[in-house]
N, C-alpha and C. Protein backbone atom coordinates (compact mmCIF):
# COMPACT_ATOMS: atom_id res chain seq x y z
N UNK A 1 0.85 -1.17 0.00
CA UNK A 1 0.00 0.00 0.00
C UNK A 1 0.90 1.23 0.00
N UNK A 2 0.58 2.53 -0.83
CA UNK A 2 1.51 3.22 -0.89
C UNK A 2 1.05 4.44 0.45
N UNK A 3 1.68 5.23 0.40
CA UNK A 3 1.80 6.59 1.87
C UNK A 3 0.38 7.63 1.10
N UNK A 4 -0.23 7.38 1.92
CA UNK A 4 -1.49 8.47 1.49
C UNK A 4 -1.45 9.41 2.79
N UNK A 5 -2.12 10.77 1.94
CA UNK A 5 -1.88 11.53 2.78
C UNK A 5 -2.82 11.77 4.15
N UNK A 6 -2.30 12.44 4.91
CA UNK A 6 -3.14 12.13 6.59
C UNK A 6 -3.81 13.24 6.57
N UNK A 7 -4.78 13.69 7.43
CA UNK A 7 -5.30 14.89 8.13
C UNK A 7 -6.01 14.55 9.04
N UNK A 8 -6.18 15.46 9.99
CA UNK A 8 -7.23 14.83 10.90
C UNK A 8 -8.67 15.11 11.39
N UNK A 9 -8.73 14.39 12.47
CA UNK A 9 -10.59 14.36 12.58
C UNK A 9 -11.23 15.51 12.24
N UNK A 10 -10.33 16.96 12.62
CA UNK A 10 -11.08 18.08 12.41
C UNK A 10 -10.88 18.92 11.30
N UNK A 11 -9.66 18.20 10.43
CA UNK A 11 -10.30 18.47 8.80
C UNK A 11 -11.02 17.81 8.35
N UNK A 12 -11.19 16.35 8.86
CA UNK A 12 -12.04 15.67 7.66
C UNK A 12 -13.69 16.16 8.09
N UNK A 13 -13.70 16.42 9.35
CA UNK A 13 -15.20 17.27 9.76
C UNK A 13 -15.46 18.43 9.10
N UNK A 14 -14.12 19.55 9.13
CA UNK A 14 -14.41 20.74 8.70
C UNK A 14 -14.68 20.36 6.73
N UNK A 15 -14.24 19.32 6.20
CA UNK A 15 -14.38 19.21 4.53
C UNK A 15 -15.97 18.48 4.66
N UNK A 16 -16.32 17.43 5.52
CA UNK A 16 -17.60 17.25 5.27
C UNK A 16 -18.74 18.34 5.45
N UNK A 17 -18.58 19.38 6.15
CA UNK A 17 -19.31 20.44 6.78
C UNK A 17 -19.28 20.94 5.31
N UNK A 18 -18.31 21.11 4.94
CA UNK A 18 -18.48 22.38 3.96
C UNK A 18 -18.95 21.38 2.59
N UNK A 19 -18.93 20.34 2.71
CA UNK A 19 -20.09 20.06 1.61
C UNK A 19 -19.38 18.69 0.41
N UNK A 20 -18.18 18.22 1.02
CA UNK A 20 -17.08 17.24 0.50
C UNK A 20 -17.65 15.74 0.93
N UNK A 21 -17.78 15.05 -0.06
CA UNK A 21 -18.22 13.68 0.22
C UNK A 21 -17.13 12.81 -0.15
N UNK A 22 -17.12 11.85 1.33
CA UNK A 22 -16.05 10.86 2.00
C UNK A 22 -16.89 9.55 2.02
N UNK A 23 -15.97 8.26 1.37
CA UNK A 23 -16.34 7.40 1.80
C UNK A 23 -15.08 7.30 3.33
N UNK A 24 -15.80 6.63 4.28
CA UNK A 24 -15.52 6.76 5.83
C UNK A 24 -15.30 4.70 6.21
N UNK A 25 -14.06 4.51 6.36
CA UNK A 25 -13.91 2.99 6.44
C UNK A 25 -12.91 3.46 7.92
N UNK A 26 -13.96 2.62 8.66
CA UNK A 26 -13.58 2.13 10.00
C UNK A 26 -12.76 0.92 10.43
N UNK A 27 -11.40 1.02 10.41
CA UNK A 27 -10.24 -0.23 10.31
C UNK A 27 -10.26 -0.46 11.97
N UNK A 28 -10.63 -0.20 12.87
CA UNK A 28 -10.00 -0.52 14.33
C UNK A 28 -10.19 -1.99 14.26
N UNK A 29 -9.85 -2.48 15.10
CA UNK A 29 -9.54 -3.88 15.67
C UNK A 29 -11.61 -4.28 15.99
N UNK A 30 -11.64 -5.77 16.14
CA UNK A 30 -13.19 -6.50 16.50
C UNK A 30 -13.72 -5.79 17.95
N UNK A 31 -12.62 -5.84 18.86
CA UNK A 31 -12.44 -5.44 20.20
C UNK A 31 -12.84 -3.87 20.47
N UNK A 32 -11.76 -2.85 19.72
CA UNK A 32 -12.09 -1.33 19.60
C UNK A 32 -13.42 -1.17 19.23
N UNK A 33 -14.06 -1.65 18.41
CA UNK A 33 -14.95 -1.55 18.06
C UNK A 33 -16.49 -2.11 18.79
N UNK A 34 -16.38 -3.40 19.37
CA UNK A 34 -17.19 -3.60 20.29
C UNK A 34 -17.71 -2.65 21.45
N UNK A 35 -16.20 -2.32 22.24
CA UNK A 35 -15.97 -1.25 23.24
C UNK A 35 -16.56 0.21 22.89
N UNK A 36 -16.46 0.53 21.62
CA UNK A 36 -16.39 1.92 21.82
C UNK A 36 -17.94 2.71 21.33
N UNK A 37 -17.89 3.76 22.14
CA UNK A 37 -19.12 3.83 21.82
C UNK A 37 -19.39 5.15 20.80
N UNK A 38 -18.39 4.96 20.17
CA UNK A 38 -18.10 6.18 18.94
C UNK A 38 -18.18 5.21 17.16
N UNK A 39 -19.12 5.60 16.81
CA UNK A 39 -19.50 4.94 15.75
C UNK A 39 -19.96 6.28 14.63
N UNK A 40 -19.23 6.35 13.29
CA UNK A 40 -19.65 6.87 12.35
C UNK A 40 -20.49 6.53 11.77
N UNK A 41 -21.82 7.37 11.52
CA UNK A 41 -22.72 7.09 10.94
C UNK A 41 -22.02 6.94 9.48
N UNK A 42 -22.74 6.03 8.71
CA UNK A 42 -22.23 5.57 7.13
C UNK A 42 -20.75 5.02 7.02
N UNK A 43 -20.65 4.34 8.45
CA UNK A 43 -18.72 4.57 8.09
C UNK A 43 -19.10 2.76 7.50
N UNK A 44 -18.26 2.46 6.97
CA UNK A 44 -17.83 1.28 6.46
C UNK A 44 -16.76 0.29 7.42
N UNK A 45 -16.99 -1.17 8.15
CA UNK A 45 -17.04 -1.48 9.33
C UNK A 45 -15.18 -2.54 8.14
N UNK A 46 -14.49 -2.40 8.40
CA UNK A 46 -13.35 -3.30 7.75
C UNK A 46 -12.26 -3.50 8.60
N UNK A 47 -11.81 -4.41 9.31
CA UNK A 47 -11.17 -4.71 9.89
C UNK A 47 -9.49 -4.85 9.15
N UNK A 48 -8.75 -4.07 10.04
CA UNK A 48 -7.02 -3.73 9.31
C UNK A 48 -7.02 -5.01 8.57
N UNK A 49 -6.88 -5.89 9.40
CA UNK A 49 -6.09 -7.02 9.00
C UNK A 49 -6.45 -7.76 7.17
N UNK A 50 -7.34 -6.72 7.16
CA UNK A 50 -8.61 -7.40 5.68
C UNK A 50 -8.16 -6.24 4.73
N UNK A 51 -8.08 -4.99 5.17
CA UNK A 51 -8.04 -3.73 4.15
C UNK A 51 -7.72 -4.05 2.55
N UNK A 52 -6.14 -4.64 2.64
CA UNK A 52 -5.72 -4.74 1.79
C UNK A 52 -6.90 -5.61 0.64
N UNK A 53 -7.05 -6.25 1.13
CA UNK A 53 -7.99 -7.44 0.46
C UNK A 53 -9.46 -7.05 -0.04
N UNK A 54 -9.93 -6.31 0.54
CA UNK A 54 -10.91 -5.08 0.71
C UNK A 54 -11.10 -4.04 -0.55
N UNK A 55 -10.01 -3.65 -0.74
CA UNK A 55 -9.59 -2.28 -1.15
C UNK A 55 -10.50 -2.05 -2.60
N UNK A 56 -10.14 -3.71 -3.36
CA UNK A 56 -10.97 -3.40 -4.96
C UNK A 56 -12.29 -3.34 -4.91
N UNK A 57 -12.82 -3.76 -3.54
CA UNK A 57 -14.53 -3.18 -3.78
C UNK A 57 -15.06 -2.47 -2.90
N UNK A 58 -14.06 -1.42 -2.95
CA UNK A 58 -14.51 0.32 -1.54
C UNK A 58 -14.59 1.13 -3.24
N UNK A 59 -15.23 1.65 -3.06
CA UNK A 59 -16.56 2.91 -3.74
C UNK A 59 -14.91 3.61 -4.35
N UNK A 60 -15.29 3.96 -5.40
CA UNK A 60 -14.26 4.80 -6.05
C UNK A 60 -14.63 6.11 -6.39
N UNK A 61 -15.58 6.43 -6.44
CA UNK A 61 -16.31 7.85 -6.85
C UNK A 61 -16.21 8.98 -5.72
N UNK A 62 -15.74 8.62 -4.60
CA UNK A 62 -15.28 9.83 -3.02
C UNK A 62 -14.03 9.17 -2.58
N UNK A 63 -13.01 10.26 -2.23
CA UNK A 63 -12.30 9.82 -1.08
C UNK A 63 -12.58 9.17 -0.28
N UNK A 64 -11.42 8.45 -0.26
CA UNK A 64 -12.09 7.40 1.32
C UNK A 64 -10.74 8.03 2.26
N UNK A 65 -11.43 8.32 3.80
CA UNK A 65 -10.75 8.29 4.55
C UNK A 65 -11.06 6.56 5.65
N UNK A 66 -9.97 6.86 6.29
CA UNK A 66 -9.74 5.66 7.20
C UNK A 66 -9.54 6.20 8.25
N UNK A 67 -10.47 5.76 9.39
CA UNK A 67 -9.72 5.64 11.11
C UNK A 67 -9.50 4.83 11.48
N UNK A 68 -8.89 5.28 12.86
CA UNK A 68 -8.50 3.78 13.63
C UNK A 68 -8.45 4.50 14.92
N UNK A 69 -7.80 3.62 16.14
CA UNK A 69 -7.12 3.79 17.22
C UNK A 69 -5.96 3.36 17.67
């Protein structure tokens, strides 16, 4: 996978605000995710360990950002 570029939570908030459409893929671990009680609406649920494998059928028409913890 090559180095894509980073920004964070409060650019990718301040670009959705202003009207920028993100596909939103949620990589944390089975565990982070059970636990936490922070869930993106529309985010796309993909576990790291899969991404790669993943990748040819995530939406090509928006950026995709990725979180984690």
């Amino acid at each position: 996978m090559t180095d894509a570029p980073r920004i964070t939570a409060q650019e990718l908030n301040r670009r959705i605000i202003a009207g920028n459409d993100f596909t939103i893929i949620d990589v944390r671990n089975p565990q982070a995710w059970a636990e936490s009680d922070v869930k993106l609406p529309r985010a796309i649920r993909v576990p790291f360990d899969t991404f790669e494998q993943t990748m040819p059928d995530l939406p090509r028409e928006t950026p995709i950002a990725t979180y984690c913890t």
